[in-house]
PDB file of N, CA and C in Angstrom:
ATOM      1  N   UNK A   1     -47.435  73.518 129.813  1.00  0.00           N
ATOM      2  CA  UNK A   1     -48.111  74.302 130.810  1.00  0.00           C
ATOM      3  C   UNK A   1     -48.392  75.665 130.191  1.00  0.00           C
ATOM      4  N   UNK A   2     -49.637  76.175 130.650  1.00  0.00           N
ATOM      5  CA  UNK A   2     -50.193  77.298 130.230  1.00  0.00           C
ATOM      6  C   UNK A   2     -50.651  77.456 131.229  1.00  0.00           C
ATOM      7  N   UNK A   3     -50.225  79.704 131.302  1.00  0.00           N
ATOM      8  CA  UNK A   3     -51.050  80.277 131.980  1.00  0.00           C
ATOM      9  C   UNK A   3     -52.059  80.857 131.553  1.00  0.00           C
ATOM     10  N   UNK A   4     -53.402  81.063 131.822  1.00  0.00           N
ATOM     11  CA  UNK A   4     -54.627  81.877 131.592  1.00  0.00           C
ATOM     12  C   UNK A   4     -54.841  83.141 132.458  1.00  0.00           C
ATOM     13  N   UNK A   5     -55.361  83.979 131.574  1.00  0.00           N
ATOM     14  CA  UNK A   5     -56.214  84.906 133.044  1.00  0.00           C
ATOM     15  C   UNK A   5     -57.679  84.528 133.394  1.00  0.00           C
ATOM     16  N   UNK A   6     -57.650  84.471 134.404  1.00  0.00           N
ATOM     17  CA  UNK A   6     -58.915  84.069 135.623  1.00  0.00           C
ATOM     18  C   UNK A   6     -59.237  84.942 135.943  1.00  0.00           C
ATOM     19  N   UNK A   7     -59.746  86.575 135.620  1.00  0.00           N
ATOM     20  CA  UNK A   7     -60.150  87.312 136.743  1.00  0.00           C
ATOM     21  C   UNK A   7     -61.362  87.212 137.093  1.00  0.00           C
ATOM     22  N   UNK A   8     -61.747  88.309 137.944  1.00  0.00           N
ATOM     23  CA  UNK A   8     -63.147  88.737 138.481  1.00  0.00           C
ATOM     24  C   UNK A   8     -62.799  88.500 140.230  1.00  0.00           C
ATOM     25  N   UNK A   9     -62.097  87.498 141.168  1.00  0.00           N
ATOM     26  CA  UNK A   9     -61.807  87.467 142.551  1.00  0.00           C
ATOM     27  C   UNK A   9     -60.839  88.870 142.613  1.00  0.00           C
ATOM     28  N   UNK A  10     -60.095  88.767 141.976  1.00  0.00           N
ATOM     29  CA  UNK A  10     -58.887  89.594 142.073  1.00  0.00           C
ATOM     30  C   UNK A  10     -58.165  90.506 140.731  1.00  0.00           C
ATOM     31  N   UNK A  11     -57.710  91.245 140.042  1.00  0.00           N
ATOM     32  CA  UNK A  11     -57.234  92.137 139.514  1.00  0.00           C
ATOM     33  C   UNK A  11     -55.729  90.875 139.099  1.00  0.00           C
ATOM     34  N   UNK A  12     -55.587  90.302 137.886  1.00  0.00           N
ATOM     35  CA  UNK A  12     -54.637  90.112 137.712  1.00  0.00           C
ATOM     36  C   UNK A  12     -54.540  88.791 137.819  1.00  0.00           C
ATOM     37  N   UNK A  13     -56.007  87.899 138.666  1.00  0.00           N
ATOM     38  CA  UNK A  13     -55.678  86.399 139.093  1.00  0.00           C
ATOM     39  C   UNK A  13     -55.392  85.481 137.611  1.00  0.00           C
ATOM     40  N   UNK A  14     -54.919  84.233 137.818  1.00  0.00           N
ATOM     41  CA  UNK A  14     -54.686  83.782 137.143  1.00  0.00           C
ATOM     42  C   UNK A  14     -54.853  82.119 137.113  1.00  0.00           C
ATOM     43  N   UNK A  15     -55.025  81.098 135.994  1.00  0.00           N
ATOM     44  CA  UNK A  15     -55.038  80.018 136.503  1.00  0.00           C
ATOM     45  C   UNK A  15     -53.560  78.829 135.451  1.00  0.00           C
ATOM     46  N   UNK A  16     -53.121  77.755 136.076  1.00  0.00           N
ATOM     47  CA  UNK A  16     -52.222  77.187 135.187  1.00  0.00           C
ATOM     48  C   UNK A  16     -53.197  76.090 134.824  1.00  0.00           C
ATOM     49  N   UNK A  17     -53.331  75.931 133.003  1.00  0.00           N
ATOM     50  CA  UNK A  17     -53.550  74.140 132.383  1.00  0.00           C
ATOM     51  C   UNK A  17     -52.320  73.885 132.227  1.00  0.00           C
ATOM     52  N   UNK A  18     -52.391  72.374 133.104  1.00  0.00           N
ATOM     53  CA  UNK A  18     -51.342  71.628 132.844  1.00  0.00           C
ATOM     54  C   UNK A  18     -51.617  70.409 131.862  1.00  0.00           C
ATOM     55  N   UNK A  19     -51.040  70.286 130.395  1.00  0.00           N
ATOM     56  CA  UNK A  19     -51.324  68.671 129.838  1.00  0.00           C
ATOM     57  C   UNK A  19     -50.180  68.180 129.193  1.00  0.00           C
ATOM     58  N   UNK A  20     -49.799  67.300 129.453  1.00  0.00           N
ATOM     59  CA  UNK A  20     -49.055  66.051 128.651  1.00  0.00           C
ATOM     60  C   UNK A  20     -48.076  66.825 127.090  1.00  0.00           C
ATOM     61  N   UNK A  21     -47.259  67.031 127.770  1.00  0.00           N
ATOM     62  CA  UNK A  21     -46.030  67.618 126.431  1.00  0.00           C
ATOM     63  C   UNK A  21     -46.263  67.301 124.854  1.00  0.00           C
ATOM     64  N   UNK A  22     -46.500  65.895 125.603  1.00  0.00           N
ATOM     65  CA  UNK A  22     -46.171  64.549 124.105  1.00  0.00           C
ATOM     66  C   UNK A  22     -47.231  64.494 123.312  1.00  0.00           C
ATOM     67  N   UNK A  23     -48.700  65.746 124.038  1.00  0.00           N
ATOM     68  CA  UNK A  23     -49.670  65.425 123.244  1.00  0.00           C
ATOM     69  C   UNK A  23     -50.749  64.645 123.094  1.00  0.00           C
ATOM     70  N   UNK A  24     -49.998  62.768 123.798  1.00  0.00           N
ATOM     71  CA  UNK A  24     -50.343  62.184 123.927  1.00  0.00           C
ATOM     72  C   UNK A  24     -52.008  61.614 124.387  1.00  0.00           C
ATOM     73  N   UNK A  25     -52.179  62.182 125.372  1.00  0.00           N
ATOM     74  CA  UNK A  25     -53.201  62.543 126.054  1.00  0.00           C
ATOM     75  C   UNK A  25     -54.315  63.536 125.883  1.00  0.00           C
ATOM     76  N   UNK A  26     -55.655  63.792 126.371  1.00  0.00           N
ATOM     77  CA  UNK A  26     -56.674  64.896 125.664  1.00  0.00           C
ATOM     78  C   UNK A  26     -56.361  65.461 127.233  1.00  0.00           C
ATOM     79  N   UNK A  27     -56.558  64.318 128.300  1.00  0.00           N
ATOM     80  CA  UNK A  27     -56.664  64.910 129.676  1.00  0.00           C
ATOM     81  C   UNK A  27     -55.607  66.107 129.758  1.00  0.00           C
ATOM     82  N   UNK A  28     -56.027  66.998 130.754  1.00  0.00           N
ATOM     83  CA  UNK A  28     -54.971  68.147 131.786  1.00  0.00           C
ATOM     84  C   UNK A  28     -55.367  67.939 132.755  1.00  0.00           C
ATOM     85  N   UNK A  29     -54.797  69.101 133.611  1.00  0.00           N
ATOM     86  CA  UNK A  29     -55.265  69.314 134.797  1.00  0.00           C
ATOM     87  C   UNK A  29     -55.457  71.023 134.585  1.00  0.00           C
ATOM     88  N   UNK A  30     -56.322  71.909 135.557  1.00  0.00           N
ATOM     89  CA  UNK A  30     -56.890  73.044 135.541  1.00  0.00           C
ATOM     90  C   UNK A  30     -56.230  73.324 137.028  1.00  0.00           C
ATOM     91  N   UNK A  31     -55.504  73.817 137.032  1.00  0.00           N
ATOM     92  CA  UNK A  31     -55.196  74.713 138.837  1.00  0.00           C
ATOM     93  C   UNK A  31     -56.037  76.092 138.658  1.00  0.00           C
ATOM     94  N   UNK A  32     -56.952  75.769 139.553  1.00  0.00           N
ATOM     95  CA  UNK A  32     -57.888  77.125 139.441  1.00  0.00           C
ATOM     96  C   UNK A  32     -57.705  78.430 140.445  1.00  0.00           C
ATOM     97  N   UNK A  33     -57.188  77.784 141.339  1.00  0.00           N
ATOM     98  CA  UNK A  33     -56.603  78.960 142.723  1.00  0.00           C
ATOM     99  C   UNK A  33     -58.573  79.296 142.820  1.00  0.00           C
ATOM    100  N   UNK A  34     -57.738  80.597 142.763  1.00  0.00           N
ATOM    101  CA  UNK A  34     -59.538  81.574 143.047  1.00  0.00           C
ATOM    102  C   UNK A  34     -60.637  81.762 142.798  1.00  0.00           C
ATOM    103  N   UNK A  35     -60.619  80.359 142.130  1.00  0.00           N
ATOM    104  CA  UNK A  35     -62.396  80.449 140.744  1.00  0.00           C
ATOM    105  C   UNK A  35     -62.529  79.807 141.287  1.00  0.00           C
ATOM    106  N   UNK A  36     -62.597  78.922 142.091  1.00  0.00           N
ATOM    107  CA  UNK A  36     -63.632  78.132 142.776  1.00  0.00           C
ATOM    108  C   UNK A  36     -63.083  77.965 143.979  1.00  0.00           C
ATOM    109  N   UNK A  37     -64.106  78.644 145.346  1.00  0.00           N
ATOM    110  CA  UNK A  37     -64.097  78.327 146.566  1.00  0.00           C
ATOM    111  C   UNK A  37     -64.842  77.282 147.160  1.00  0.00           C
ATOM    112  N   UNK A  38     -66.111  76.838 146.980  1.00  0.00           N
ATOM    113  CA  UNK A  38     -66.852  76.476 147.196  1.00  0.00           C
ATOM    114  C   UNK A  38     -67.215  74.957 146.182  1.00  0.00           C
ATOM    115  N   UNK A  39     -67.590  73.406 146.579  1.00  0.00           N
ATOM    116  CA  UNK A  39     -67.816  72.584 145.791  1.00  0.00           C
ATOM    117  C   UNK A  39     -69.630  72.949 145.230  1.00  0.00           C
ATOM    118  N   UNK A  40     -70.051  73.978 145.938  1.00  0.00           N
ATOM    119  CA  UNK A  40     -71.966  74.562 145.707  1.00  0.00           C
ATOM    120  C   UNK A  40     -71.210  75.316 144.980  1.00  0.00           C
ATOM    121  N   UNK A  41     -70.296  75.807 143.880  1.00  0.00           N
ATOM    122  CA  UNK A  41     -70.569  76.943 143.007  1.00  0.00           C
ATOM    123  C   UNK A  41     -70.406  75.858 141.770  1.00  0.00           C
ATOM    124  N   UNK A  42     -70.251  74.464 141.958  1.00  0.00           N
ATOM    125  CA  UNK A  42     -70.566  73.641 140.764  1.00  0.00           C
ATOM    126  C   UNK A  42     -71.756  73.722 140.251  1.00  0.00           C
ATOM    127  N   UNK A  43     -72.789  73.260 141.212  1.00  0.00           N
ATOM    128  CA  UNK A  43     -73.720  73.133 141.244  1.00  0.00           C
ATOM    129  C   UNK A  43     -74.504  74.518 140.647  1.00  0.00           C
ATOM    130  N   UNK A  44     -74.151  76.028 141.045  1.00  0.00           N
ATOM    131  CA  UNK A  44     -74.646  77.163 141.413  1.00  0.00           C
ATOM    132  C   UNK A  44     -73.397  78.047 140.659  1.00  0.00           C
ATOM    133  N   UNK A  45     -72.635  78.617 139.625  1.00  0.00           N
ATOM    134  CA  UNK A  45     -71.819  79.245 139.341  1.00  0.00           C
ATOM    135  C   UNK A  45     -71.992  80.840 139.671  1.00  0.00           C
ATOM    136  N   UNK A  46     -73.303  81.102 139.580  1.00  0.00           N
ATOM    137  CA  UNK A  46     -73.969  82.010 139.858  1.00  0.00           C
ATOM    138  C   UNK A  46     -73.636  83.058 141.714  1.00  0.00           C
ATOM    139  N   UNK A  47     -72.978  81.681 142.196  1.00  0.00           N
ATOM    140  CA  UNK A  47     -72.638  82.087 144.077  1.00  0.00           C
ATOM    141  C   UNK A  47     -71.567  83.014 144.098  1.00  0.00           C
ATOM    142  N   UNK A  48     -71.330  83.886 144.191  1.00  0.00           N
ATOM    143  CA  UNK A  48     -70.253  84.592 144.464  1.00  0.00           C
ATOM    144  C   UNK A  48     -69.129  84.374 145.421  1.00  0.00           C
ATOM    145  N   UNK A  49     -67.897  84.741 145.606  1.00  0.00           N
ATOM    146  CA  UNK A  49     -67.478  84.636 146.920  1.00  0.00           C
ATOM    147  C   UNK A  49     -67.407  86.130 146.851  1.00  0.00           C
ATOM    148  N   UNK A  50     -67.535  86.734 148.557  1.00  0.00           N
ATOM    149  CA  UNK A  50     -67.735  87.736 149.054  1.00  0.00           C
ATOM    150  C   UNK A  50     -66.727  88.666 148.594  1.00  0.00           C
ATOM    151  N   UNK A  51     -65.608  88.478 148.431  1.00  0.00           N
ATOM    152  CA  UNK A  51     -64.656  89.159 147.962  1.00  0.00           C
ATOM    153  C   UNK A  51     -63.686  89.420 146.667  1.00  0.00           C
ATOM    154  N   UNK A  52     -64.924  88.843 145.794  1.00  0.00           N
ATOM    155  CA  UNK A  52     -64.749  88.799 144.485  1.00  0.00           C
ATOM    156  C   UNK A  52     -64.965  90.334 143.815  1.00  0.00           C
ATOM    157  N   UNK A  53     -63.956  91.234 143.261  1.00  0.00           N
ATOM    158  CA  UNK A  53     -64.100  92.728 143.224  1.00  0.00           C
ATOM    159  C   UNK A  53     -64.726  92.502 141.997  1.00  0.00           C
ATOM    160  N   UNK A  54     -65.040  91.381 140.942  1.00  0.00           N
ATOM    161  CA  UNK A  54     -65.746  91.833 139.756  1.00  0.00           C
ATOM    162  C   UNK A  54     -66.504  90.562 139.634  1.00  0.00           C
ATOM    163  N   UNK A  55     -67.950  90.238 141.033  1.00  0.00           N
ATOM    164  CA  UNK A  55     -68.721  89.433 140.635  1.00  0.00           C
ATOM    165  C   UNK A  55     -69.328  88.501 139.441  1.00  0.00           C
ATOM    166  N   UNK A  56     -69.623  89.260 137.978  1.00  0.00           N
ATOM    167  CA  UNK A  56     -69.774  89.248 136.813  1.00  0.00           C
ATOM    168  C   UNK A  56     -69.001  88.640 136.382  1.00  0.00           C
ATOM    169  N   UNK A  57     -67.931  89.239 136.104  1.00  0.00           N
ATOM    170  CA  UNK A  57     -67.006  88.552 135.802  1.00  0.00           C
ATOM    171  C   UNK A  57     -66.115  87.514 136.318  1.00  0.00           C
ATOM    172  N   UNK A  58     -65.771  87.208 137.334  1.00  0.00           N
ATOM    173  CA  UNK A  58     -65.708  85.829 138.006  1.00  0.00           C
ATOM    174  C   UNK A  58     -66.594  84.793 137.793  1.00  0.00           C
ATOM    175  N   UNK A  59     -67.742  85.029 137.643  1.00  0.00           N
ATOM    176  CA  UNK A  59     -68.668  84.059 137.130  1.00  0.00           C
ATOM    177  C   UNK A  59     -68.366  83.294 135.749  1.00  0.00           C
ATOM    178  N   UNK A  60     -68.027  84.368 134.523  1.00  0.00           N
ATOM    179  CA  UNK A  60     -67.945  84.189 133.083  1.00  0.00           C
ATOM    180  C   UNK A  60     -66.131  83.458 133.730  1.00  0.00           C
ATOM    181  N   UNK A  61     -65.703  83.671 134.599  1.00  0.00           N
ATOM    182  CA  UNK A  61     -64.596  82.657 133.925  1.00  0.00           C
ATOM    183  C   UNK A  61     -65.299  81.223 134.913  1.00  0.00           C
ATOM    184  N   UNK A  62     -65.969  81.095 136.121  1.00  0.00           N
ATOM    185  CA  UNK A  62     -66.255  79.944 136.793  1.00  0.00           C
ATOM    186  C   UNK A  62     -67.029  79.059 135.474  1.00  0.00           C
ATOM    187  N   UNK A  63     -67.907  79.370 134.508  1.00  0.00           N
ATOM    188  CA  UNK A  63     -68.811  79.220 133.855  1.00  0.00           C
ATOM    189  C   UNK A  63     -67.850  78.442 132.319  1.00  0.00           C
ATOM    190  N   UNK A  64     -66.503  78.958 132.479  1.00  0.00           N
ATOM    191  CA  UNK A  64     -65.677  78.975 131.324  1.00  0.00           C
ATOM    192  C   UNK A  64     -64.913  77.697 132.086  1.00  0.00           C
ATOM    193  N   UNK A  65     -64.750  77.516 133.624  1.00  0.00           N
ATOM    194  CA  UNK A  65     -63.598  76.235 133.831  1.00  0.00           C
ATOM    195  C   UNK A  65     -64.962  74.991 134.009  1.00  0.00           C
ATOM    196  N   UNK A  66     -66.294  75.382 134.266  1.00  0.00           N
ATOM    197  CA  UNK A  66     -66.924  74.402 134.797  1.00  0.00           C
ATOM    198  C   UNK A  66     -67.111  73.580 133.111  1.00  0.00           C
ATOM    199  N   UNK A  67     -66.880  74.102 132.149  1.00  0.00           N
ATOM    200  CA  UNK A  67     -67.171  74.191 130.599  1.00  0.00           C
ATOM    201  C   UNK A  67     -66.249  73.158 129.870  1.00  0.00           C
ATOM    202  N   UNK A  68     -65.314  73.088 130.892  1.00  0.00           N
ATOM    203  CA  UNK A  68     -64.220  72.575 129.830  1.00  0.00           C
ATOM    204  C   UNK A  68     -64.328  71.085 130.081  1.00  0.00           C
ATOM    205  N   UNK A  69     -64.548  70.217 128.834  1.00  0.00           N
ATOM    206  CA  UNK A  69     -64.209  69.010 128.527  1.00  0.00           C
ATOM    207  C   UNK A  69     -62.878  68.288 129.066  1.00  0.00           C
ATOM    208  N   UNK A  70     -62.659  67.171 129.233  1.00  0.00           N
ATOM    209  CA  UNK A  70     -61.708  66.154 129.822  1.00  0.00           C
ATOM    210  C   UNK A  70     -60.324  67.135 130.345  1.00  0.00           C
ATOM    211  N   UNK A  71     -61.160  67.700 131.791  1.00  0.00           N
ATOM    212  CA  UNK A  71     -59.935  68.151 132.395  1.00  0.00           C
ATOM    213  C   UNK A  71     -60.319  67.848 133.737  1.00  0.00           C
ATOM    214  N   UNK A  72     -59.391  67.931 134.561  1.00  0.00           N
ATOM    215  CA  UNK A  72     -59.400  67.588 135.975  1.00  0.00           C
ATOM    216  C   UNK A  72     -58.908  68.887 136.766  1.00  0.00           C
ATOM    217  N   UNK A  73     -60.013  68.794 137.624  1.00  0.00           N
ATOM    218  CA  UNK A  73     -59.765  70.764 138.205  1.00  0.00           C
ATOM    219  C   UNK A  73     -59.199  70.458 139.410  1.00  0.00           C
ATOM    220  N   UNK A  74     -58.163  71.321 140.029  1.00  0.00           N
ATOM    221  CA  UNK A  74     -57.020  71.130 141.254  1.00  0.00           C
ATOM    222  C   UNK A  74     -57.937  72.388 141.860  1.00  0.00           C
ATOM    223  N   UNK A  75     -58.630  72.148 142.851  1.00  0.00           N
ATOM    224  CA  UNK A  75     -59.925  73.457 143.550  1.00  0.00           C
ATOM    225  C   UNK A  75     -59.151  73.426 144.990  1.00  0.00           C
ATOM    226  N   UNK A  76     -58.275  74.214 145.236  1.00  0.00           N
ATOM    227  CA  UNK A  76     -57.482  74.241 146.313  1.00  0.00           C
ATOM    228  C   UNK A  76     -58.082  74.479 147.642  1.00  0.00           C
ATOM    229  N   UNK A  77     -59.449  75.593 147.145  1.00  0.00           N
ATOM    230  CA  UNK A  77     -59.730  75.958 148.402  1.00  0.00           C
ATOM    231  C   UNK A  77     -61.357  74.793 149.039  1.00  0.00           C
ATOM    232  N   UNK A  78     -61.148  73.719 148.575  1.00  0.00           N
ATOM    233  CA  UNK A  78     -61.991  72.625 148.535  1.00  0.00           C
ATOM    234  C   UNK A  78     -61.508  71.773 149.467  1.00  0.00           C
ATOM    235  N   UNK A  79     -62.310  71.514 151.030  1.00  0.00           N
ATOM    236  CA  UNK A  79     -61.553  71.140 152.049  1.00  0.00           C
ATOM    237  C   UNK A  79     -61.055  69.997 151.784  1.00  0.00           C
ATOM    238  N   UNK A  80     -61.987  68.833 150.898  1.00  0.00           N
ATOM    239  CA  UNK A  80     -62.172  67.791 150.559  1.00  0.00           C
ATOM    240  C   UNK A  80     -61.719  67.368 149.141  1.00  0.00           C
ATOM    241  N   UNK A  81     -61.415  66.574 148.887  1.00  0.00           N
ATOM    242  CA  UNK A  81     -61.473  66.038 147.092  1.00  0.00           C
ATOM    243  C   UNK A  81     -61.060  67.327 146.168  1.00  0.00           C
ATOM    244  N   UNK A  82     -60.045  67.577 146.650  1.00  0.00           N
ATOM    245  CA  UNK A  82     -59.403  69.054 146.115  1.00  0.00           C
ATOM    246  C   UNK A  82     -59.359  68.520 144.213  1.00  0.00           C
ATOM    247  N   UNK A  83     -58.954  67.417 144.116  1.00  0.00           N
ATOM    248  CA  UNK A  83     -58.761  67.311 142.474  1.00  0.00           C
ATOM    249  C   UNK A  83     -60.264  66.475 141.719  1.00  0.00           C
ATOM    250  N   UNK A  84     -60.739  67.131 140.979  1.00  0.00           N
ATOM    251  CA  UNK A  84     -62.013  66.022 140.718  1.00  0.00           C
ATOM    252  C   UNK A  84     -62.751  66.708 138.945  1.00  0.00           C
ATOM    253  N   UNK A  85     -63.683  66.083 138.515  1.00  0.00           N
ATOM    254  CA  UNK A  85     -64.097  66.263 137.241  1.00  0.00           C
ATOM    255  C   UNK A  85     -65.248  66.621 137.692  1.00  0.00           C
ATOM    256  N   UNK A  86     -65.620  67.783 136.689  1.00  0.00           N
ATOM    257  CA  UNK A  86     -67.159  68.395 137.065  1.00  0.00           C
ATOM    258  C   UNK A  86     -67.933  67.843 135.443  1.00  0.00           C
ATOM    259  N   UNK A  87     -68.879  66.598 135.934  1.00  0.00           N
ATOM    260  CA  UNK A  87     -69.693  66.476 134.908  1.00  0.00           C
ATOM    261  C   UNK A  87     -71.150  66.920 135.122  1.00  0.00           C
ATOM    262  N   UNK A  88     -71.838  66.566 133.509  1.00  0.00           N
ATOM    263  CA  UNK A  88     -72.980  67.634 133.287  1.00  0.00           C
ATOM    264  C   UNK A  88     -74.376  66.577 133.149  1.00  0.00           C
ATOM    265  N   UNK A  89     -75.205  66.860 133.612  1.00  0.00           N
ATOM    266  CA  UNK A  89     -76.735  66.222 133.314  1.00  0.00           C
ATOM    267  C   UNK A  89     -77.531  67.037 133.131  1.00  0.00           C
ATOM    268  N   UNK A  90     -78.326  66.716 132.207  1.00  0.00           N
ATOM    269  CA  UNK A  90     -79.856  67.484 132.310  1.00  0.00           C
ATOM    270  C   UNK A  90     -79.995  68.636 133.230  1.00  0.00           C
ATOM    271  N   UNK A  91     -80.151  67.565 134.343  1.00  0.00           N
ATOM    272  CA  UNK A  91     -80.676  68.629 135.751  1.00  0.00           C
ATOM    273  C   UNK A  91     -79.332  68.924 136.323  1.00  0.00           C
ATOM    274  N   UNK A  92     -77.960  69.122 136.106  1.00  0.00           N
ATOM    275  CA  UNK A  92     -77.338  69.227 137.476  1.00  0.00           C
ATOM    276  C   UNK A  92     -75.393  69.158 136.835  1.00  0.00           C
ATOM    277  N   UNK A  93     -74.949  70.252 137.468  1.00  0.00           N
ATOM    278  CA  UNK A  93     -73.494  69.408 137.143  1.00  0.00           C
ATOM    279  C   UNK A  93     -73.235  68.865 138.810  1.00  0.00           C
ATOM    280  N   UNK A  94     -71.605  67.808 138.331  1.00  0.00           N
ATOM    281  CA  UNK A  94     -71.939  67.060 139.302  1.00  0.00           C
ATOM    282  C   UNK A  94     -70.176  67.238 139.530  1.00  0.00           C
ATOM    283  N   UNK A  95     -69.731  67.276 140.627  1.00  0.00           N
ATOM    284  CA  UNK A  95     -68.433  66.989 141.175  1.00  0.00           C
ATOM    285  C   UNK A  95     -68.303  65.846 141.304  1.00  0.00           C
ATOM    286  N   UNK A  96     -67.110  65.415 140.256  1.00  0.00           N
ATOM    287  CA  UNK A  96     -66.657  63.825 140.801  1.00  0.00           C
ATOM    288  C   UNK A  96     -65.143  63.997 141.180  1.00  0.00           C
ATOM    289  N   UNK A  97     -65.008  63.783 142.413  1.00  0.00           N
ATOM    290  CA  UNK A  97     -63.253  63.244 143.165  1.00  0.00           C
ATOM    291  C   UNK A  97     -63.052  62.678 142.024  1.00  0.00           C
ATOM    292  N   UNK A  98     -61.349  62.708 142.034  1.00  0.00           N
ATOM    293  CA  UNK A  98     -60.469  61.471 141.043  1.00  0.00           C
ATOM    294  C   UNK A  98     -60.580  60.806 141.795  1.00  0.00           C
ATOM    295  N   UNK A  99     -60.288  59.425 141.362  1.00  0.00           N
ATOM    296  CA  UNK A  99     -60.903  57.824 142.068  1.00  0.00           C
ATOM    297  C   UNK A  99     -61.695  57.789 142.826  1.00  0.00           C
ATOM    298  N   UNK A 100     -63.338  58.977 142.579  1.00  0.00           N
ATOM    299  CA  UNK A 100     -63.757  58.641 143.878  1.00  0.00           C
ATOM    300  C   UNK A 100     -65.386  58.761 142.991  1.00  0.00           C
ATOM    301  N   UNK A 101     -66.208  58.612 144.081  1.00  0.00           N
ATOM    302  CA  UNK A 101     -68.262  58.541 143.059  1.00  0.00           C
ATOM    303  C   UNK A 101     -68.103  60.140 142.820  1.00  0.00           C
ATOM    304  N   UNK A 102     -69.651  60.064 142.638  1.00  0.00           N
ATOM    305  CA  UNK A 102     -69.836  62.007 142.491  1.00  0.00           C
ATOM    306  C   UNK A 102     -69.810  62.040 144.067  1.00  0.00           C
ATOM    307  N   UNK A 103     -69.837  63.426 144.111  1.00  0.00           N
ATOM    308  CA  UNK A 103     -69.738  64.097 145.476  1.00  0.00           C
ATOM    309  C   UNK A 103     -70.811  65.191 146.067  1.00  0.00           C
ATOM    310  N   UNK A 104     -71.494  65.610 144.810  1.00  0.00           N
ATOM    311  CA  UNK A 104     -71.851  66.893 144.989  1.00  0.00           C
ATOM    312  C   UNK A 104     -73.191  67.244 143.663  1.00  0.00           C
ATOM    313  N   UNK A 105     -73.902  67.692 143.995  1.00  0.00           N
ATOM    314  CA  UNK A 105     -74.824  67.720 142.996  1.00  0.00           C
ATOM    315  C   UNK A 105     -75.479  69.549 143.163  1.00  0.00           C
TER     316      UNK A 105
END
């Protein structure tokens, strides 16, 4: 387990990667807390939440978790399909639930 800094919502926020001790594995998991409110800032990284004190910069880290290869993001404040993989197309990234289709385009 590793902590990162996440800022731009908050002064200090932070996020935990969690992966596999043994190595074994490429997968983690991403607990993002405050970088992502919204399943439209997949789509849109660019959306702010209102109370983000360093807009800009909240973005460059949303832009940095939507980025990362074979991880699975824990998006707490996601009413729905809180754990899921954000993949990429041409036109669109896409929220996919664990065990579930895409969700979100």
């Amino acid at each position: 387990m590793t902590v990162e800094a996440a800022p731009g919502h908050t002064p200090g926020h932070l996020a935990i990667a969690v992966r596999d001790p043994s190595g074994g594995g490429a997968e983690g998991v991403w607990i993002v807390g405050d970088v992502l409110h919204s399943p439209a800032q997949i789509a849109d990284p660019a959306l702010a939440f209102a109370s983000d004190v360093a807009p800009d910069l909240a973005r460059a880290v949303r832009d940095r978790v939507l980025g990362r290869p074979d991880t699975v993001i824990a998006a707490g404040h996601f009413t729905d399909d809180m754990f899921g993989r954000v993949t990429r197309s041409a036109e669109a990234r896409t929220w996919t639930p664990v065990g579930g289709s895409p969700a979100s385009r």
